[in-house]
Protein backbone atom coordinates (compact mmCIF):
# COMPACT_ATOMS: atom_id res chain seq x y z
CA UNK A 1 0.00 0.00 0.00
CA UNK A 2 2.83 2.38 0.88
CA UNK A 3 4.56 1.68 -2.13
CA UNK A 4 0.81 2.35 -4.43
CA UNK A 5 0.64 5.89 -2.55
CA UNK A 6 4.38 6.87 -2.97
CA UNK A 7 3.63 5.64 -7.13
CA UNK A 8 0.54 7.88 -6.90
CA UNK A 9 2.27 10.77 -5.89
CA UNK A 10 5.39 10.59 -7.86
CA UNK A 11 2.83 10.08 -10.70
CA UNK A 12 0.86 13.72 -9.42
CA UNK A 13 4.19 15.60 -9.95
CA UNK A 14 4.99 14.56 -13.67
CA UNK A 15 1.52 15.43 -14.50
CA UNK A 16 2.27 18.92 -13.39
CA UNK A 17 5.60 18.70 -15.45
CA UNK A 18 3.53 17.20 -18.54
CA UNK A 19 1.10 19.92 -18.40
CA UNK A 20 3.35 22.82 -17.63
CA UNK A 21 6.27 21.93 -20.33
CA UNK A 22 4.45 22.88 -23.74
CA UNK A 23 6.99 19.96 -25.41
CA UNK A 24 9.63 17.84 -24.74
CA UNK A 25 12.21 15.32 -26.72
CA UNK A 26 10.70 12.75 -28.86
CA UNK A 27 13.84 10.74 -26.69
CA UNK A 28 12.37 11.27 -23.11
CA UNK A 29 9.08 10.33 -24.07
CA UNK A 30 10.73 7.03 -25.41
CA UNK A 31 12.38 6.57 -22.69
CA UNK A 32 9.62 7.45 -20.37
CA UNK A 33 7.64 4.43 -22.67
CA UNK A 34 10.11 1.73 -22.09
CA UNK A 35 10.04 2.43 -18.27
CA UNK A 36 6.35 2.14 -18.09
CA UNK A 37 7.21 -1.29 -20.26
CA UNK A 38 9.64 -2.29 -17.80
CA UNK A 39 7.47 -1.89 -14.61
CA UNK A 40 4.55 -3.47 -16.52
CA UNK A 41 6.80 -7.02 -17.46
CA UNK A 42 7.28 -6.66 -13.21
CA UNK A 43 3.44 -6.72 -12.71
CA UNK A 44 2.96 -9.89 -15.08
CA UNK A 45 5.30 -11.88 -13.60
CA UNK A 46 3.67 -11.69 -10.38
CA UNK A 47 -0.03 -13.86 -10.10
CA UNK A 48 -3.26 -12.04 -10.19
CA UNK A 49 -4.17 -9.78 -7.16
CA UNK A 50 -6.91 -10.94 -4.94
CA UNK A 51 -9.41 -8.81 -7.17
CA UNK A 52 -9.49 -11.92 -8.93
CA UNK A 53 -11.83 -11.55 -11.57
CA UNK A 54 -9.32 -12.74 -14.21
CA UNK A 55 -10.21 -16.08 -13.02
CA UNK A 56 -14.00 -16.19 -13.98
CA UNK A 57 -12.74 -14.78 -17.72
CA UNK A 58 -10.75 -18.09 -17.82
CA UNK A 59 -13.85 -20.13 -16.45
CA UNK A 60 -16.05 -18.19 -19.16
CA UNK A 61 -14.02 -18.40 -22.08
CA UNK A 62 -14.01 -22.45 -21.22
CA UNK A 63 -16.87 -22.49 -21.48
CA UNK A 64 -17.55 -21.21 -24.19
CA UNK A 65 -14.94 -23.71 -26.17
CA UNK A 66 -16.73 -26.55 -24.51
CA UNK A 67 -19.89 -25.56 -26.25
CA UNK A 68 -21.85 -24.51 -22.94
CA UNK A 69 -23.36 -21.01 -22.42
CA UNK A 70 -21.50 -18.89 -19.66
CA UNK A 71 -24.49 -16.83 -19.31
CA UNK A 72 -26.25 -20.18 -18.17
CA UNK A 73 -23.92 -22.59 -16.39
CA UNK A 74 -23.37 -21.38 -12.68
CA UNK A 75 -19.68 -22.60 -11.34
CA UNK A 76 -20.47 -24.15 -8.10
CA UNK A 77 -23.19 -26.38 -9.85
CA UNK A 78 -22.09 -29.72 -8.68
CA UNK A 79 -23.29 -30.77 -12.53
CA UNK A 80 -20.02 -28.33 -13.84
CA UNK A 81 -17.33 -29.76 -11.48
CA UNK A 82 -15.98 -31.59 -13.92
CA UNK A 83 -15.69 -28.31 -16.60
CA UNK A 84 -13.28 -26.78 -13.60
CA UNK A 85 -9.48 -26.55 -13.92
CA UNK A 86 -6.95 -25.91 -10.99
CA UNK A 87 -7.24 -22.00 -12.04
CA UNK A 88 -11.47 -21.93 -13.14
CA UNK A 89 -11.45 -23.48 -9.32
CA UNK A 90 -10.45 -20.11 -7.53
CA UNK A 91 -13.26 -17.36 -9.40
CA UNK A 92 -15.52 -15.31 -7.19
CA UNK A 93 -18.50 -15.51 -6.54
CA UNK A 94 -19.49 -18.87 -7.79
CA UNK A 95 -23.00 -18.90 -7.03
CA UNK A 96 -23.61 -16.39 -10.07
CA UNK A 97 -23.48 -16.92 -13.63
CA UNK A 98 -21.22 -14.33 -15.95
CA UNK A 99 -22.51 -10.32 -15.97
CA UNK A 100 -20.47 -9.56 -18.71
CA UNK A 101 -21.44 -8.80 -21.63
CA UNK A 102 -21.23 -10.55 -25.51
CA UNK A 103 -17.87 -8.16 -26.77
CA UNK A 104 -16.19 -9.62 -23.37
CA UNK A 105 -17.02 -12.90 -23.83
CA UNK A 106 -15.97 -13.14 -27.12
CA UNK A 107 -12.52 -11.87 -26.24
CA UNK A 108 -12.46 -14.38 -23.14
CA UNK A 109 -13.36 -17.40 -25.96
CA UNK A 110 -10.31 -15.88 -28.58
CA UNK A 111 -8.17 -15.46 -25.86
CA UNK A 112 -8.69 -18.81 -24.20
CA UNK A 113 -8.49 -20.52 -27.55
CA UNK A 114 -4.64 -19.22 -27.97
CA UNK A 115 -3.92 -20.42 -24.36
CA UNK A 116 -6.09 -20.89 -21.57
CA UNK A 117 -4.21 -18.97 -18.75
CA UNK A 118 -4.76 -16.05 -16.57
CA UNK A 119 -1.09 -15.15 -18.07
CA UNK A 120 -2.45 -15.45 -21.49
CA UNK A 121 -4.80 -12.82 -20.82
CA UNK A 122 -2.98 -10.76 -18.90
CA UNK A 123 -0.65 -10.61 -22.01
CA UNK A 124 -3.63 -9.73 -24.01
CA UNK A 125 -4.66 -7.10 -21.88
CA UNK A 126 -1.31 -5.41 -22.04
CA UNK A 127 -0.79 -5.58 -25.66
CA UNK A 128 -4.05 -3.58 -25.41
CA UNK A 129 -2.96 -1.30 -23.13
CA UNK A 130 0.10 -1.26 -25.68
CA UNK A 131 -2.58 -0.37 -28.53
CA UNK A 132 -4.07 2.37 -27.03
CA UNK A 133 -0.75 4.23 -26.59
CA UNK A 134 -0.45 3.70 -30.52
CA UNK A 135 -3.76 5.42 -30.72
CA UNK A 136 -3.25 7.88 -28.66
CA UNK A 137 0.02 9.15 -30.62
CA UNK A 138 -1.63 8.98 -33.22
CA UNK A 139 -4.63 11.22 -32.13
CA UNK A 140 -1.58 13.76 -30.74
CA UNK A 141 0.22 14.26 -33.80
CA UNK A 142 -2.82 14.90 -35.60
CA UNK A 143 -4.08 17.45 -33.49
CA UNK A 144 -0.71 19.29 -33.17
CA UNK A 145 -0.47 18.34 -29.64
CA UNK A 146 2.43 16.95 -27.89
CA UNK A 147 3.84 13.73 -27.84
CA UNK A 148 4.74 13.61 -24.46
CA UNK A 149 1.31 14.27 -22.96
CA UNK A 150 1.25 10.36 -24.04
CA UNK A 151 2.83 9.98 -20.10
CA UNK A 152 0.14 11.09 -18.39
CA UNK A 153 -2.13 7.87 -19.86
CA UNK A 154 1.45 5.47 -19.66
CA UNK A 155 2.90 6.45 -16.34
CA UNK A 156 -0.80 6.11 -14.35
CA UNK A 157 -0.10 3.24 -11.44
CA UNK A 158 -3.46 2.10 -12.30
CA UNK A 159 -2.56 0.37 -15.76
CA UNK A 160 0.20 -1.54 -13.61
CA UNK A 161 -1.92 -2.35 -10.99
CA UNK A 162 -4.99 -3.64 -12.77
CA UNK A 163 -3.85 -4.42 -16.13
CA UNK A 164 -0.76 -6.14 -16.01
CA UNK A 165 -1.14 -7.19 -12.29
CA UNK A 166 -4.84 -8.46 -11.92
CA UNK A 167 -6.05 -8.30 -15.45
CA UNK A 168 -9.28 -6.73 -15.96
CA UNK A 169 -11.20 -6.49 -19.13
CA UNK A 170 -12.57 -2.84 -18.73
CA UNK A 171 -8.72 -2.07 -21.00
CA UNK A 172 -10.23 -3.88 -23.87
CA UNK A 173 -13.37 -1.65 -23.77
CA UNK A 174 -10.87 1.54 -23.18
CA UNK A 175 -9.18 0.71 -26.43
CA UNK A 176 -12.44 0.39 -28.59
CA UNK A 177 -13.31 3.81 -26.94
CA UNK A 178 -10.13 5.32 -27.75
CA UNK A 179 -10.44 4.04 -31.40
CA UNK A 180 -13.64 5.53 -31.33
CA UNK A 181 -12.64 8.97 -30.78
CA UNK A 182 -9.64 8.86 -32.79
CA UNK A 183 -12.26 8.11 -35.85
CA UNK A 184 -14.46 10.74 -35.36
CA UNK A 185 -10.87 13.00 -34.98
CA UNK A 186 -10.70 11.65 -38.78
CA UNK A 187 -14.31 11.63 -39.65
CA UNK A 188 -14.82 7.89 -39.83
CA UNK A 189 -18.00 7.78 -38.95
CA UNK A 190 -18.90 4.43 -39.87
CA UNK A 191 -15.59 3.24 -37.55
CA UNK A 192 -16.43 5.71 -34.44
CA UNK A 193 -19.82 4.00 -34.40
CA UNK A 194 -18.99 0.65 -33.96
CA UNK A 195 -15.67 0.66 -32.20
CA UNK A 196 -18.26 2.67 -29.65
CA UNK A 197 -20.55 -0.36 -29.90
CA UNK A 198 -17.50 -2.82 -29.36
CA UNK A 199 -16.87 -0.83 -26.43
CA UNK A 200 -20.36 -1.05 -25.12
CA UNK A 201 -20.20 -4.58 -25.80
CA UNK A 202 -17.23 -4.93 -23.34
CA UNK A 203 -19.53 -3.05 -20.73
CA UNK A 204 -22.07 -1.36 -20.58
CA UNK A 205 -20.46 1.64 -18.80
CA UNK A 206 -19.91 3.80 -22.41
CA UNK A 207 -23.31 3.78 -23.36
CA UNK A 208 -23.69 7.28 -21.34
CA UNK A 209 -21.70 8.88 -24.13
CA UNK A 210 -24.20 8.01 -26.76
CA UNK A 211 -25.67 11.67 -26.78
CA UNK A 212 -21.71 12.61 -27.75
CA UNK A 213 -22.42 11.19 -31.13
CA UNK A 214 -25.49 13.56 -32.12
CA UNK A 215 -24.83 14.48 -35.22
CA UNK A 216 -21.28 13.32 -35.36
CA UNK A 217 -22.23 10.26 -37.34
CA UNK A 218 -25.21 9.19 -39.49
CA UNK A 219 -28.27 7.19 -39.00
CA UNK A 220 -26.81 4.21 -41.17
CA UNK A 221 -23.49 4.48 -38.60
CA UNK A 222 -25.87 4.26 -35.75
CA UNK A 223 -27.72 1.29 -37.69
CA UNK A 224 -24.61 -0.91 -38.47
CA UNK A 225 -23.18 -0.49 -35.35
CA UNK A 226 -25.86 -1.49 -33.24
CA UNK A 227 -26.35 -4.56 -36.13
CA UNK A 228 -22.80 -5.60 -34.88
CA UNK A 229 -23.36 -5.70 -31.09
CA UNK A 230 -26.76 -7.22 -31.93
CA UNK A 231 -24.70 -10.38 -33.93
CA UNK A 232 -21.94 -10.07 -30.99
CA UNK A 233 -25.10 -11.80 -28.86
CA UNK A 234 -26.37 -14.36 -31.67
CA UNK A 235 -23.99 -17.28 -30.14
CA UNK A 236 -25.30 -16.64 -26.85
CA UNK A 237 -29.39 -17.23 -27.88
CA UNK A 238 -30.84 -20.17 -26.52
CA UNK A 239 -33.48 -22.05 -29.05
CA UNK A 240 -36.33 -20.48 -27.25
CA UNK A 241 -35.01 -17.28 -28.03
CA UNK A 242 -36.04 -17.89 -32.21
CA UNK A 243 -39.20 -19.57 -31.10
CA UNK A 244 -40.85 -16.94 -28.86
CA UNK A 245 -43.99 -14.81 -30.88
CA UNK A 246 -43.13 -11.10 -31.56
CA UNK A 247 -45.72 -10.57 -28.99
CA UNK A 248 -43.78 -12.36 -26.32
CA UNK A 249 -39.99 -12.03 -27.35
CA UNK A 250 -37.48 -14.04 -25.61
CA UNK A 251 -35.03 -11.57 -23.27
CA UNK A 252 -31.44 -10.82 -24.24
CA UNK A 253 -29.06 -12.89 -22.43
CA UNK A 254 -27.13 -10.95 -19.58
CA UNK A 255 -26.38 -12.98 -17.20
CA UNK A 256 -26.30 -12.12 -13.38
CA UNK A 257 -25.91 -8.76 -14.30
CA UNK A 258 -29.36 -8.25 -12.47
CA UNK A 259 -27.88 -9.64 -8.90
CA UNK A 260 -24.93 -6.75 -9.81
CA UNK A 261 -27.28 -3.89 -9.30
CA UNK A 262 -29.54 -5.30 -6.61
CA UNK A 263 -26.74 -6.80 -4.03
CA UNK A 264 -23.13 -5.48 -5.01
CA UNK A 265 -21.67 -2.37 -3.08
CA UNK A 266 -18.20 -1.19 -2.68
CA UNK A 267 -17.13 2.29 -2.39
CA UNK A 268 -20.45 4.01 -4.25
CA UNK A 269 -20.97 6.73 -1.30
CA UNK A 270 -23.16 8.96 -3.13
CA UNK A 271 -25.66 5.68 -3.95
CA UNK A 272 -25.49 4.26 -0.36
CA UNK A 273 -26.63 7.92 1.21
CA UNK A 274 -29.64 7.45 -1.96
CA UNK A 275 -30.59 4.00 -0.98
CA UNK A 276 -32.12 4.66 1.99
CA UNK A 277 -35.00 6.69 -0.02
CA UNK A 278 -34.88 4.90 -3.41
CA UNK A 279 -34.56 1.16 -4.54
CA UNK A 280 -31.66 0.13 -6.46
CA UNK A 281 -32.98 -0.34 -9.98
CA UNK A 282 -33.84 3.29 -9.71
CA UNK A 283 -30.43 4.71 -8.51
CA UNK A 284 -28.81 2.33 -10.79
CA UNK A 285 -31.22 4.30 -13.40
CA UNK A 286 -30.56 7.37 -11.75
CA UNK A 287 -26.42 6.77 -12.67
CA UNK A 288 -26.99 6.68 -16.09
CA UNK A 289 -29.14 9.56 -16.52
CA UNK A 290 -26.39 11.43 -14.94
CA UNK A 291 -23.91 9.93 -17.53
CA UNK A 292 -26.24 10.96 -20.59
CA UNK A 293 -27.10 14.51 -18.99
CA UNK A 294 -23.31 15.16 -18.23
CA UNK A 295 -22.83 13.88 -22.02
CA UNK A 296 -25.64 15.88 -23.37
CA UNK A 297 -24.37 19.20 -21.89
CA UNK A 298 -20.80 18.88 -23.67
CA UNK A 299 -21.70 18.24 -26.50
CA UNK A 300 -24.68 21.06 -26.59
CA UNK A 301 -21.37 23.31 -25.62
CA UNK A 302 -19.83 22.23 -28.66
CA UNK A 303 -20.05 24.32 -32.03
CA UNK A 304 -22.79 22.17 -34.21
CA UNK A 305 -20.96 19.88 -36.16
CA UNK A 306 -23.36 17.83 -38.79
CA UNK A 307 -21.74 14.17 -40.44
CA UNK A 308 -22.02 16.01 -43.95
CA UNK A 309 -19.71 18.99 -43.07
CA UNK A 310 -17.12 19.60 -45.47
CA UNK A 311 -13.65 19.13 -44.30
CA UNK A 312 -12.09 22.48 -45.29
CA UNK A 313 -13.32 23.87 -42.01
CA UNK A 314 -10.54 24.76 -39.87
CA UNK A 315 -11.73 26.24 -36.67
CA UNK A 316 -9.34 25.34 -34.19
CA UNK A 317 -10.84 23.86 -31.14
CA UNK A 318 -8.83 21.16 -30.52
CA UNK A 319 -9.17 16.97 -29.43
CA UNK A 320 -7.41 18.79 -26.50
CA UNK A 321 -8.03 22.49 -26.00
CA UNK A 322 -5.85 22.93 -23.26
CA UNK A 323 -2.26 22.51 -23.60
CA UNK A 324 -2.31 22.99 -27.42
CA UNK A 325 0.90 23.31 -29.05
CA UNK A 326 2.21 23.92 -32.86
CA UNK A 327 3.70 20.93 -33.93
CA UNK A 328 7.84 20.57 -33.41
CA UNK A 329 9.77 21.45 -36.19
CA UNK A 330 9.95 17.97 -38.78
CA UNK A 331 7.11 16.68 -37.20
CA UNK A 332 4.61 18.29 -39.13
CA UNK A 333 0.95 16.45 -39.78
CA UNK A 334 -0.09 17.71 -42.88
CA UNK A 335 -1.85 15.05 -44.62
CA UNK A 336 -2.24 13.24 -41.24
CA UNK A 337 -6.10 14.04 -40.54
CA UNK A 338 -8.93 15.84 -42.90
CA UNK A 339 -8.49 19.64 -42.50
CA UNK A 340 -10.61 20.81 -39.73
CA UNK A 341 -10.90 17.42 -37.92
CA UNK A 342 -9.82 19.47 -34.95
CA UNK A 343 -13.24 20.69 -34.48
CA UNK A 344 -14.87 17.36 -34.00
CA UNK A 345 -14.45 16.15 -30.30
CA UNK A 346 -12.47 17.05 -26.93
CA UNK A 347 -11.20 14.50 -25.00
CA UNK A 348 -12.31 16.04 -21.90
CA UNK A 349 -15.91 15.23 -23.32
CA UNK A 350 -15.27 11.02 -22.98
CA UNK A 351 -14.17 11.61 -19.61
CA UNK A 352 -16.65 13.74 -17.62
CA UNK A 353 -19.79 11.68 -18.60
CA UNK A 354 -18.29 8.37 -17.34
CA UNK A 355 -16.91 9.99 -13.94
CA UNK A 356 -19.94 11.30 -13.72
CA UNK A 357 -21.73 8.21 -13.74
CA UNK A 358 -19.34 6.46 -11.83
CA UNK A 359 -19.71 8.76 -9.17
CA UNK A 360 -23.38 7.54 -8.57
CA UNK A 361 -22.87 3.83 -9.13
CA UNK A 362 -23.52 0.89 -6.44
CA UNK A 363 -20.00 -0.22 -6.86
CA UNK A 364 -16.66 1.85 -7.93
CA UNK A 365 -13.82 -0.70 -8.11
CA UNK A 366 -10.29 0.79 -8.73
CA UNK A 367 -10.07 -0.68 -12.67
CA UNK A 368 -13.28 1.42 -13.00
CA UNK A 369 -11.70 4.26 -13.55
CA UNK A 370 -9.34 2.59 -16.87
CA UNK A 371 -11.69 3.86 -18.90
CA UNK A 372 -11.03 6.88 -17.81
CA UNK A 373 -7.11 7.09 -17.78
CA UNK A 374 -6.88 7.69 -21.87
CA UNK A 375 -8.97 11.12 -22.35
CA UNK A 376 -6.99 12.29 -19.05
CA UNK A 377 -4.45 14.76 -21.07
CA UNK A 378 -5.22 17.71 -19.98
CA UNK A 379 -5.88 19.92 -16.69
CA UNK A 380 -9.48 20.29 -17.39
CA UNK A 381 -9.62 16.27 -16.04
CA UNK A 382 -7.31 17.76 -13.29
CA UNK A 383 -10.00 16.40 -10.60
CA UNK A 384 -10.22 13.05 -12.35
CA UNK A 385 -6.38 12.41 -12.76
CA UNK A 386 -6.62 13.06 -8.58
CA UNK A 387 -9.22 10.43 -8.42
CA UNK A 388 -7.45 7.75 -10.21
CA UNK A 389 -4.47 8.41 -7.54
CA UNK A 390 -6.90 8.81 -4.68
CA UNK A 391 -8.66 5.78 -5.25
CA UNK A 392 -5.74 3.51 -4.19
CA UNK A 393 -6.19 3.35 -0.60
CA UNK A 394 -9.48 1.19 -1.32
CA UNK A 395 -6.94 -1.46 -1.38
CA UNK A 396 -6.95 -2.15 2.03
CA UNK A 397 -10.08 -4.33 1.94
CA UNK A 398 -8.19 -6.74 -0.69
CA UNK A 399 -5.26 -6.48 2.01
CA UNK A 400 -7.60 -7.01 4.71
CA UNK A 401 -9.41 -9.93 3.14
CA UNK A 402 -5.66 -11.64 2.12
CA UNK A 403 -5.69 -11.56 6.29
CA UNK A 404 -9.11 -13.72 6.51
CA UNK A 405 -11.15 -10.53 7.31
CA UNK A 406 -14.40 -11.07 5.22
CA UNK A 407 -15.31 -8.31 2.83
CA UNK A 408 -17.31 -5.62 4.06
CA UNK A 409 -17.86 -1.73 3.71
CA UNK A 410 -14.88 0.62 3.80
CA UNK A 411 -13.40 2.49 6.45
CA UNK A 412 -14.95 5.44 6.39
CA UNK A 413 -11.15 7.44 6.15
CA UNK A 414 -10.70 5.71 3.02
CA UNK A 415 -13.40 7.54 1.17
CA UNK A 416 -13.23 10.41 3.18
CA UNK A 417 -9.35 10.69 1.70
CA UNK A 418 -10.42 9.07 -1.29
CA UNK A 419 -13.71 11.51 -2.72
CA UNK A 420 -12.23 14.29 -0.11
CA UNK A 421 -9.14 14.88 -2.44
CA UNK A 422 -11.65 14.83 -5.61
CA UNK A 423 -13.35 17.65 -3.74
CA UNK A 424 -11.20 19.59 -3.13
CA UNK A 425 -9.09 19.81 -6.62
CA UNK A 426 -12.60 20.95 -7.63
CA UNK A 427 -13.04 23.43 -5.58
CA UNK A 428 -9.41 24.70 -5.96
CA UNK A 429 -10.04 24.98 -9.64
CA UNK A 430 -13.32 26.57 -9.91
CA UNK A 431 -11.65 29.11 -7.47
CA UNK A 432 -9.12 30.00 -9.41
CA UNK A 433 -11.48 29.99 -12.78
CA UNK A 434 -13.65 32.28 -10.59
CA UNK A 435 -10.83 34.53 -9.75
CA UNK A 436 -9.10 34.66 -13.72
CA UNK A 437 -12.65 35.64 -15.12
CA UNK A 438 -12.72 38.58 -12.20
CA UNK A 439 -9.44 39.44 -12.71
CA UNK A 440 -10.66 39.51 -16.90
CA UNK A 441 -13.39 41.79 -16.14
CA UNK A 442 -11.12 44.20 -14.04
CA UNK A 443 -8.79 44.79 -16.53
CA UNK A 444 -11.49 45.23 -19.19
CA UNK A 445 -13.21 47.69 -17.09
């Protein structure tokens, strides 16, 4: 733990260097790569963490190649001991059947098929994690922004922690959403519709940026990419499914995804004050909403911006508005992205709805926030980029279980230092907004 809060802090400090040095060497940001490399080869040769879902993944994807139906077979029924290896043996909660959905699953079967290992998907999940750096280059250069702000996603202890340590999938849905918004930077509609629905598929967590793609893409981009998650669920349709009348349709398989919202809480403050007042299916409601209005605003902020719009625009808003800078000198991007793609989205915009949402869900584990960590490049996430670092002392109740405490609620320091530090970076910054517009308003007077 000491070690997680001295990464955390050391990690705080570059991200003031990244955000206060307008560029830096094409070699320090290599070398800053291969030392995020290094400590993430340390992570995966160490087994998963006791956050182990990594171990139900394995269990589903074996499934899967056996030719049974994870969203069916529960792992404790005596009838599937014999479908349970040494590693299948050790997932959680074994009473339930799988809550994730088709995208995951899918992954979990091609993954499995390679080698079925939690290594093997750790790997996976790192070459991922690999992926989105790629992407995220990519998206800098064309934007004129620079390289180095690349760091701030690399460098966050979380990746370490929860991608190469304990493997979680919620990197995989990251990526697609990364891929996503580097599209629409390039106006590929078609592709930043259904890398969004690949990333919904993963979880469901994305679908509160929906209202981001108003008018971004076109109906027929909406169409094919909710075709694609639709087929994503086709090998998980039992017979019944294709025999029900159109007046009584059979129900889309997902799982114990139901028992999720109704019985799991961990670290959700804001939904435990509201459950006292409200029932769970509604607050669980009530997160979303929050999500899409969050979502909504942003993008009703934005400058309109219909599919159709000729490229030669060249209004300079930015993927990144804040720390914009002109490309270096032999780096240029001409030809790189359509003339005026600049315009199209902010990366601030993929980040607020889903903290947002977070913020009022039942449960906020600490590989949660991964979807966050790639649109975290600039100080306008400032609060965010806190939370990801603030979040680590939740780790005490996998070190307390590792000690045969059973799991339970928090400490209540924990989230006080945990959402306290959130506040407060909020605060501090809408001060000192508060205080830059006065001081505007003086000096125009």
């Amino acid at each position: 733990m000491a070690s997680l809060t001295l990464a955390g802090i050391v990690y705080l400090l570059a991200i003031r260097e990244l955000f206060a040095t307008p560029t830096f060497s094409r070699s320090v940001v290599v070398i800053g790569l291969v030392l995020a490399a290094v400590w993430h080869v340390e992570f995966l040769r160490i087994p998963p963490g006791a956050d182990d879902d990594i171990h139900r993944y394995v269990w589903d994807g074996r499934l899967q190649r056996l030719g049974y139906n994870p969203y069916l077979v529960v792992p404790s029924d005596p009838a599937a001991k014999g479908l349970h290896t040494s590693e299948t043996r050790e997932l959680n909660n074994p009473d339930l059947p799988s809550p994730y959905p088709a995208g995951a699953q899918l992954f979990f079967r091609a993954v499995t098929a390679i080698q079925e290992s939690t290594f093997a998907l750790k790997v996976a999940f790192v070459v991922c994690e690999f992926a989105i750096i790629f992407v995220l280059l990519d998206v800098l250069r064309c934007n004129q922004q620079g390289a180095h702000l690349v760091l701030a996603f690399a460098w966050n202890p979380l990746l370490a922690i929860e991608v190469a340590g304990s493997g979680h999938i919620d990197i995989v849905g990251a990526l697609f959403l990364v891929v996503s918004a580097a599209a629409l930077v390039r106006r590929w509609r078609a592709t930043a519709a259904v890398a969004l629905g690949l990333a919904i598929a993963v979880k469901f967590l994305p679908v509160v940026l929906l209202p981001l793609y108003w008018k971004r893409v076109r109906i027929r981009d909406a169409a094919l990419a909710a075709g694609v998650v639709g087929l994503l669920y086709v090998p998980f349709l039992d017979r019944s499914f294709f025999n029900r009348s159109f007046l009584s349709p059979g129900r889309i398989p997902i799982g114990s995804l139901g028992t999720y919202v109704q019985s799991f809480r961990f670290n959700g403050p804001v939904f435990a004050a509201l459950a006292r007042v409200a029932p769970p299916q509604l607050l669980a409601g009530l997160a979303v909403l929050v999500g899409l209005a969050t979502a909504t605003w942003l993008r009703r902020r934005e400058p309109e911006s219909s599919p159709d719009e000729r490229t030669s625009n060249t209004e300079d808003t930015g993927l990144h508005r804040v720390n914009s800078v002109a490309s270096p000198p032999g780096n240029s991007v001409s030809g790189a992205c359509p003339k005026g793609s600049r315009r199209v989205v902010q990366a601030f915009e993929f980040a607020w709805p889903v903290a947002a949402s977070l913020l009022f869900a039942p449960v906020v584990f600490p590989w949660y926030l991964l979807w966050l960590l790639p649109f975290l490049t600039s100080a306008s996430t400032l609060p965010i980029i806190i939370w990801t670092v603030s979040i680590i002392p939740t780790y005490v109740m996998w070190h307390l279980l590792t000690l045969g405490r059973p799991w339970g609620a928090l400490p209540v320091w924990v989230m006080v230092v945990e959402y306290g530090c959130v506040a407060a970076a909020a605060t501090m910054i809408a001060l000192r907004g508060r205080l830059r517009r006065r001081r505007l308003h003086t000096q125009m007077d």
